[in-house]
C-alpha atoms as a PDB file:
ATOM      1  CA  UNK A   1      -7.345   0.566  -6.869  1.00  0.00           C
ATOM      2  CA  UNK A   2     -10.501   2.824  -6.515  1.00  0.00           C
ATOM      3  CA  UNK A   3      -8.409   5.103  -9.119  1.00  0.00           C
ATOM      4  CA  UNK A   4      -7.949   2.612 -11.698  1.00  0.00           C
ATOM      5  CA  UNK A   5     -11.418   1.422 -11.492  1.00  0.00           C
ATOM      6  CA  UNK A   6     -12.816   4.393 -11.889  1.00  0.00           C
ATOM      7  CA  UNK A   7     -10.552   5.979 -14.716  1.00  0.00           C
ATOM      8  CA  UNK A   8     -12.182   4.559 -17.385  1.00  0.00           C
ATOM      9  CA  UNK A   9     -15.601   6.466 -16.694  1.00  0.00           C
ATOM     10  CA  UNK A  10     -13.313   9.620 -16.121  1.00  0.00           C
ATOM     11  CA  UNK A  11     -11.684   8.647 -19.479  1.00  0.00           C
ATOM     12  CA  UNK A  12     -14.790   8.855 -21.166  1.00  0.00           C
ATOM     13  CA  UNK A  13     -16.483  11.838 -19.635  1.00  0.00           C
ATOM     14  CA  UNK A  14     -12.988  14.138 -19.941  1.00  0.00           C
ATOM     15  CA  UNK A  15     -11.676  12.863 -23.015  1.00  0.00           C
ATOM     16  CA  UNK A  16      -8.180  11.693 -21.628  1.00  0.00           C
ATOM     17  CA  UNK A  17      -6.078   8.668 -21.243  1.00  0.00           C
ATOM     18  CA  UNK A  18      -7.434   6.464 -18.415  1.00  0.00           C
ATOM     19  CA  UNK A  19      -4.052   5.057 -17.626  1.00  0.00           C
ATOM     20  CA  UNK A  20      -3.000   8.992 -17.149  1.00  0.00           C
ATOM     21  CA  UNK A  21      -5.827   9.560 -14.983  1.00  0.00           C
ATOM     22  CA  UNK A  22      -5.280   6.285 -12.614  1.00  0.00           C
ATOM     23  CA  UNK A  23      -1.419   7.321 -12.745  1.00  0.00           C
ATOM     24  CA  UNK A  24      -2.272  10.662 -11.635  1.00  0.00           C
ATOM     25  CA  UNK A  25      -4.679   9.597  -8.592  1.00  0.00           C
ATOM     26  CA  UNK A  26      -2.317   7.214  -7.430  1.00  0.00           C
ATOM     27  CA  UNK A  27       0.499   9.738  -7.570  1.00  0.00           C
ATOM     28  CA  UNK A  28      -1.202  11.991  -5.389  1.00  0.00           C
ATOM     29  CA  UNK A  29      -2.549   9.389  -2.802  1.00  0.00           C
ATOM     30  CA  UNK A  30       0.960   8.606  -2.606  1.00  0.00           C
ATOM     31  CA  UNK A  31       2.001  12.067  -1.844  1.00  0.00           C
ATOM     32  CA  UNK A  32      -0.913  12.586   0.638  1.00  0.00           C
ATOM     33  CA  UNK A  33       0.502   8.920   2.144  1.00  0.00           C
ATOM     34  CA  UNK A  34       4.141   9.959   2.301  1.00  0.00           C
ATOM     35  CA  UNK A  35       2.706  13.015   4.980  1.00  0.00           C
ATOM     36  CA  UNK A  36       1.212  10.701   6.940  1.00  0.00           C
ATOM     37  CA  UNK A  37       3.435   8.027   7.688  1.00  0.00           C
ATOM     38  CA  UNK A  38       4.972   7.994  10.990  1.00  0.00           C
ATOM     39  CA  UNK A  39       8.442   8.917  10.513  1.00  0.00           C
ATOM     40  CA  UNK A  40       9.614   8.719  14.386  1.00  0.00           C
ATOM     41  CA  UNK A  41      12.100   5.582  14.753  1.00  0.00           C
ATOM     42  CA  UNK A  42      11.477   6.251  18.285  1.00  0.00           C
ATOM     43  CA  UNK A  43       7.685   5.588  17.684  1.00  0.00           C
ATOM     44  CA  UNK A  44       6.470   2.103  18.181  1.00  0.00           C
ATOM     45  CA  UNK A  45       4.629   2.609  15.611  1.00  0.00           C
ATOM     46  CA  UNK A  46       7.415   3.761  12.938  1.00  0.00           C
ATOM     47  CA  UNK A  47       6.078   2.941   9.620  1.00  0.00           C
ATOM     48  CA  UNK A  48       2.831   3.061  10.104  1.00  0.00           C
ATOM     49  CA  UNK A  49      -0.391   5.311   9.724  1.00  0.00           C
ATOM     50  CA  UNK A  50      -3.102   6.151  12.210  1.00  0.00           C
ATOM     51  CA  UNK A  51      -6.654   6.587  11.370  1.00  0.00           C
ATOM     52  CA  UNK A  52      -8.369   9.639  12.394  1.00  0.00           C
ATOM     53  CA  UNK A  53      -8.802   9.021  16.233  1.00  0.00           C
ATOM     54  CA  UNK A  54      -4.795   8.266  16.104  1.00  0.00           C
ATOM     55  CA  UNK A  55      -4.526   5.039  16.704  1.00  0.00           C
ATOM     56  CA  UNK A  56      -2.459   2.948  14.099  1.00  0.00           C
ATOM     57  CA  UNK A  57      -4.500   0.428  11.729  1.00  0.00           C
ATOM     58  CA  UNK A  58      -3.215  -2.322   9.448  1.00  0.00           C
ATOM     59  CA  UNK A  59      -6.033  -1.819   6.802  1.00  0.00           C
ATOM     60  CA  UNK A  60      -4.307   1.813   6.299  1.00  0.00           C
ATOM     61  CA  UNK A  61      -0.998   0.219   6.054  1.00  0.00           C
ATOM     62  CA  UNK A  62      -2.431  -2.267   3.377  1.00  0.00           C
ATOM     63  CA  UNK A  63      -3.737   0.053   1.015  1.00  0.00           C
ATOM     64  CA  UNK A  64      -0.276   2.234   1.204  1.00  0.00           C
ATOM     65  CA  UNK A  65       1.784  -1.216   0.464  1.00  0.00           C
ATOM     66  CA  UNK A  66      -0.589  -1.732  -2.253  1.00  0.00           C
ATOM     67  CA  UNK A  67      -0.114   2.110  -3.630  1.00  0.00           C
ATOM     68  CA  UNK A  68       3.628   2.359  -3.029  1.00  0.00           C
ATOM     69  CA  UNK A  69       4.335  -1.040  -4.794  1.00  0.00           C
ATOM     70  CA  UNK A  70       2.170  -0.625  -8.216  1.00  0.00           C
ATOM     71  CA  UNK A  71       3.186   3.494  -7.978  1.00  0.00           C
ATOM     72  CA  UNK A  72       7.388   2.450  -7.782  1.00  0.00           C
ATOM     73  CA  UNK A  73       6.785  -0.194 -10.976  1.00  0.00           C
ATOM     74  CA  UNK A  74       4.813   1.720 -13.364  1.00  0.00           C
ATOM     75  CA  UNK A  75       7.160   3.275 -15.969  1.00  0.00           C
ATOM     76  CA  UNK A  76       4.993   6.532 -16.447  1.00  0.00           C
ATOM     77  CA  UNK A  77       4.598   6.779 -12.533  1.00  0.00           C
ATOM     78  CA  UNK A  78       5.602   9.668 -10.891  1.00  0.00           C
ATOM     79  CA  UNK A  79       7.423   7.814  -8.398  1.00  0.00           C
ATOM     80  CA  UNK A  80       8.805   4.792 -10.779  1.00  0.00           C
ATOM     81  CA  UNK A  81      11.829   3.565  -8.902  1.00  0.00           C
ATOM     82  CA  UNK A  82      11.636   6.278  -6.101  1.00  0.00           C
ATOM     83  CA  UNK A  83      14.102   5.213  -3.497  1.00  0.00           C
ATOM     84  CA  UNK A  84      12.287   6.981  -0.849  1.00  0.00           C
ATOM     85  CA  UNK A  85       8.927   5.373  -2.046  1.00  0.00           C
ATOM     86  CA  UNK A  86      10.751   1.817  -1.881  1.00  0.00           C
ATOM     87  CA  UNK A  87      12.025   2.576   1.270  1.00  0.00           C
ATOM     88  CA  UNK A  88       8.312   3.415   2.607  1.00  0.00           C
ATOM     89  CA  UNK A  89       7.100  -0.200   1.004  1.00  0.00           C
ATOM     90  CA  UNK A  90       9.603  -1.878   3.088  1.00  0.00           C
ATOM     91  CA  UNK A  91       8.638   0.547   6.180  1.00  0.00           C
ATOM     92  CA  UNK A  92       4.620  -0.396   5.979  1.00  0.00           C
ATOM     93  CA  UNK A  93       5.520  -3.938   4.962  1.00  0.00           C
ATOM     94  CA  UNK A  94       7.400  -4.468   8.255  1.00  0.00           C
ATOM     95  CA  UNK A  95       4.755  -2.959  10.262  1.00  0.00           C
ATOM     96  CA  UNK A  96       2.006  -5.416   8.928  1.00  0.00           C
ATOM     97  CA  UNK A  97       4.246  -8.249   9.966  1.00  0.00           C
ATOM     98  CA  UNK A  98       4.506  -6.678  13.449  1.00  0.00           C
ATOM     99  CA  UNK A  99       1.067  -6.503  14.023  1.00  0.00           C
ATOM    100  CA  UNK A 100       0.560 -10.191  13.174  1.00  0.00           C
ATOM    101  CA  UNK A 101      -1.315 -12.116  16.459  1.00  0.00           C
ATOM    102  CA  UNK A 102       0.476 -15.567  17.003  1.00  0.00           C
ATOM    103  CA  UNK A 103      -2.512 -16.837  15.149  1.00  0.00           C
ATOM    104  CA  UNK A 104      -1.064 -15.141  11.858  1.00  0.00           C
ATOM    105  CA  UNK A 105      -3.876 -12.112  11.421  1.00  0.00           C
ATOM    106  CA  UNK A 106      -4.093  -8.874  11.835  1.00  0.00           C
ATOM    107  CA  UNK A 107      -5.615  -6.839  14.681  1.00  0.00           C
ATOM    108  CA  UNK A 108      -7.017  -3.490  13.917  1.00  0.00           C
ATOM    109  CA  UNK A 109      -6.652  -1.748  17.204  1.00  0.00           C
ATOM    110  CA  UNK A 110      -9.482   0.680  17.308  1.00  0.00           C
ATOM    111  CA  UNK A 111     -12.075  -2.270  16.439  1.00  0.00           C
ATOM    112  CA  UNK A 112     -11.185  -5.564  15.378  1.00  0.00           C
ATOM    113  CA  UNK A 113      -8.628  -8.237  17.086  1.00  0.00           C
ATOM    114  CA  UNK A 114      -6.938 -11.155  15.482  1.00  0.00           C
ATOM    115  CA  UNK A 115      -9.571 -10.923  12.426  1.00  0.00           C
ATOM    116  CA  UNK A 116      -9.464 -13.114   9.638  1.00  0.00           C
ATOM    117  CA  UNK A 117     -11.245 -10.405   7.617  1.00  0.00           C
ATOM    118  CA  UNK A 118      -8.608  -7.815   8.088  1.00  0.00           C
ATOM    119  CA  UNK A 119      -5.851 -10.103   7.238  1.00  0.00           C
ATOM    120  CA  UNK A 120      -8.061 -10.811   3.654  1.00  0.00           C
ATOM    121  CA  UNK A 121      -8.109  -7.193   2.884  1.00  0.00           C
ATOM    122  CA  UNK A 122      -4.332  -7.045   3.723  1.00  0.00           C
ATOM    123  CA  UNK A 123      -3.657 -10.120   1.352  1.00  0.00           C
ATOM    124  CA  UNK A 124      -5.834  -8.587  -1.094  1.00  0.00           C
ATOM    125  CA  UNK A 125      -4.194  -5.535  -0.787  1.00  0.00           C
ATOM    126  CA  UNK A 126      -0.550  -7.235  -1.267  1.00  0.00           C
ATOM    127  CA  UNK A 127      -2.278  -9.023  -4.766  1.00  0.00           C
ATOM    128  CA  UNK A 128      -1.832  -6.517  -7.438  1.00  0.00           C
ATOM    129  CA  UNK A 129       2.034  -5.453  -6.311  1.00  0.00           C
ATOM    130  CA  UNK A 130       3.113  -8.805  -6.318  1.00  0.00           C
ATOM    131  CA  UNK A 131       1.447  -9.742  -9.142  1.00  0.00           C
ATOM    132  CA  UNK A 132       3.030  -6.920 -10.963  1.00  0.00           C
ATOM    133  CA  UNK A 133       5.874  -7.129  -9.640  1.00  0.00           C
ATOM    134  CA  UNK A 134       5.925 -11.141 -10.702  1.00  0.00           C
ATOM    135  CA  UNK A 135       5.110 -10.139 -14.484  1.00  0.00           C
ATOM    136  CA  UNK A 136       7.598  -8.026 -14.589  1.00  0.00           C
ATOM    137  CA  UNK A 137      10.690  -9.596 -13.098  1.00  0.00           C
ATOM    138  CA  UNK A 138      10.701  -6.875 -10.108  1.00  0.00           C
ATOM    139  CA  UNK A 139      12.339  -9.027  -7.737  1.00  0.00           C
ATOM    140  CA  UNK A 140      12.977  -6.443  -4.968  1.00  0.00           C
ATOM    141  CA  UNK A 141       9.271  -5.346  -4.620  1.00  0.00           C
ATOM    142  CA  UNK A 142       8.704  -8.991  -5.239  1.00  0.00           C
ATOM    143  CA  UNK A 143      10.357 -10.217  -1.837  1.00  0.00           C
ATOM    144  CA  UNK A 144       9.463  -7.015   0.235  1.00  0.00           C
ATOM    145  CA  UNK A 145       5.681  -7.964  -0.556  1.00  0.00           C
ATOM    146  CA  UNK A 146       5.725 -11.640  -0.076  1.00  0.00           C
ATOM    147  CA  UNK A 147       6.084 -12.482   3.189  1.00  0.00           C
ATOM    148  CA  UNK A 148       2.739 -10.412   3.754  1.00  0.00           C
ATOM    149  CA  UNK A 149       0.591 -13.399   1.507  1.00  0.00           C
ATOM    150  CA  UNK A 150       2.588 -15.836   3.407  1.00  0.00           C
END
């Protein structure tokens, strides 16, 4: 989101297309994310990404569900439609729901425990896919983001 925000400004200072410029941030936030994700299925924490002491947070795994899912429905995206992209959504998705307290919010591990505010930025973060994904009859992405606002 801090790429589409700020492509206009870009726009205007380097002459180009600020839908180009947010399309090219996002593309490579979602390469840099793609590294990162923890690949192990032996890892408890498969799916998700740690922060830089190592320990796994959900407001990382928000803003790579919210990258992944505008980044696969964007025509002119890099990774429009990526299988392995779609298949990272559902990944991060699943490890959001995990993390849920039996109160229904999020815990980030290093510094905040069943917090209301985390499990804002989360929904927040799950706003513009589904919305997207809503206008524009993406059903898949629709349902993989969903349960994440519910």
């Amino acid at each position: 989101m801090v790429a589409v925000s700020a492509a206009p400004a870009l726009a205007q200072v380097s002459g180009k297309d600020p839908l180009e410029i947010a399309l090219g941030h996002s593309a490579a936030s979602v390469e840099a994310w793609l590294k990162q994700q923890i690949m192990d299925p032996a890892d408890r924490w498969y799916g998700a990404a740690r922060n830089g002491f190592g320990i796994p947070v959900p407001s990382y795994m928000a803003g790579r569900m919210e990258a992944y899912g505008t980044a696969l429905m964007h025509p002119k995206s890099k990774f429009y439609r990526n299988g392995e992209v779609m298949e990272r959504l559902k990944m991060t998705v699943s490890q959001l729901m995990k993390n849920l307290s039996p109160a229904g919010f999020y815990s980030n591990l290093d510094t905040n425990f069943n917090s209301p505010a985390d499990t804002a930025f989360g929904v927040r973060a799950a706003a513009a896919p589904l919305l997207i994904a809503k206008q524009t009859g993406n059903r898949e992405i629709f349902e993989v983001i969903r349960p994440v606002v519910e």
